[in-house]
Protein backbone atom coordinates (compact mmCIF):
# COMPACT_ATOMS: atom_id res chain seq x y z
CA UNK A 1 92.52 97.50 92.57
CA UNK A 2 92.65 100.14 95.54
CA UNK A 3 95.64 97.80 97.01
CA UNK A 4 97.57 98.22 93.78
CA UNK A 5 96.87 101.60 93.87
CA UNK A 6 97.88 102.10 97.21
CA UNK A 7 100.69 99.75 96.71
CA UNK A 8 102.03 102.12 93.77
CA UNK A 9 102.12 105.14 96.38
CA UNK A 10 103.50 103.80 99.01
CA UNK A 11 106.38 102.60 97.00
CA UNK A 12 106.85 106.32 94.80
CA UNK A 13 106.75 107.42 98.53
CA UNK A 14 109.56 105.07 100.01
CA UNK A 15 111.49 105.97 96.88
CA UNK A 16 111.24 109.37 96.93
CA UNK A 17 111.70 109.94 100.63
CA UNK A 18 115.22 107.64 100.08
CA UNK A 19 116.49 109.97 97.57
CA UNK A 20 115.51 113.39 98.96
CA UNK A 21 116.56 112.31 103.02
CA UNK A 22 119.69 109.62 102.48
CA UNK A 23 123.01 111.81 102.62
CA UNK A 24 124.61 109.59 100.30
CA UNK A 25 123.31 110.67 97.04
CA UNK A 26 124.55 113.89 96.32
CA UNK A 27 122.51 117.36 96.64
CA UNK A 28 121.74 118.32 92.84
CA UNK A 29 120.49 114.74 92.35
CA UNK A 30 118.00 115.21 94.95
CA UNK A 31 116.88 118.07 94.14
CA UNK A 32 117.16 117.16 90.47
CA UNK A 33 114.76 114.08 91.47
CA UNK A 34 112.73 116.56 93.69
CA UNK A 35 111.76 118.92 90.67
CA UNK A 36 110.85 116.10 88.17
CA UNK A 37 108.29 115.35 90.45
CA UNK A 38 106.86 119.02 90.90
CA UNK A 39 107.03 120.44 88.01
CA UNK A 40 104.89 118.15 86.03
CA UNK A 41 102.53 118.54 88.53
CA UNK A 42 102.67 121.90 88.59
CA UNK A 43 102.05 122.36 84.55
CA UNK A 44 99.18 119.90 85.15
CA UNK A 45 97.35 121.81 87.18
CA UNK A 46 98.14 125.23 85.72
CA UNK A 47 96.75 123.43 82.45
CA UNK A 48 93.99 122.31 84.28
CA UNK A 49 93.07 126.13 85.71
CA UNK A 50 93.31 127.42 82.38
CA UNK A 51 91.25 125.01 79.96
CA UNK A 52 88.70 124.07 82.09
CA UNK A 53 86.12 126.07 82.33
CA UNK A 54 84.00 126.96 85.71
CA UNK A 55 85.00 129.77 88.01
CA UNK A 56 85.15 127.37 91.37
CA UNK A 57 87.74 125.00 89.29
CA UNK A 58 89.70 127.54 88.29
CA UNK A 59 89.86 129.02 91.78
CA UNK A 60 90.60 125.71 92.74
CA UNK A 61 93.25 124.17 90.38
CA UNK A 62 94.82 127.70 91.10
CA UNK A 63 95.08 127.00 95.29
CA UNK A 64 95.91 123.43 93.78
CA UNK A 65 99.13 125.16 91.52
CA UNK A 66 100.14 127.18 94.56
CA UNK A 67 100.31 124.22 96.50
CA UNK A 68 102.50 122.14 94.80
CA UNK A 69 104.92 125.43 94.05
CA UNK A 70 105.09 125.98 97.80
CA UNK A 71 105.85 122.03 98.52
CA UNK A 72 108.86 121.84 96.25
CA UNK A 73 110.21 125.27 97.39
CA UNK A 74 109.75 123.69 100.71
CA UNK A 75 111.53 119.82 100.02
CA UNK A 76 113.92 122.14 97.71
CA UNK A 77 114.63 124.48 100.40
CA UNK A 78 115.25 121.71 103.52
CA UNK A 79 117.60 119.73 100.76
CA UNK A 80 119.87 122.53 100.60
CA UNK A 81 119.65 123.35 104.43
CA UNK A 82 121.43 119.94 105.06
């Protein structure tokens, strides 16, 4: 099971690195492909800080959110650079 698992993620990862880094596909649908990744993450874990209860999970489904917002500025940011 942890093969398949890992088998998944390095694949999502091969797939997404090819459409964010290959010149060929053009900029808005890699950053379009960028943000459908992030932003679903990023509502999950906002969810997640605000329904759960606990003040160390919120705290850290918060640091979580704020994480995921800085990584697709950052993939966002170094698409447009090129």
């Amino acid at each position: 099971m942890d093969l398949v698992i890992e088998l998944i993620g390095e694949l999502l990862s091969a797939v997404f690195e090819l459409l964010t880094e290959n010149e060929r596909v053009p900029k808005p649908a890699r950053i379009a492909v960028t943000l459908m990744l992030f932003i679903p993450l990023i509502v999950m874990s906002t969810l997640c800080a605000v329904l759960i209860e606990g003040v160390a999970v919120k705290v850290l489904f918060a640091l979580v959110t704020l994480f995921f917002i800085l990584g697709g500025f950052v993939c966002v940011r170094r698409i447009i650079k090129k």
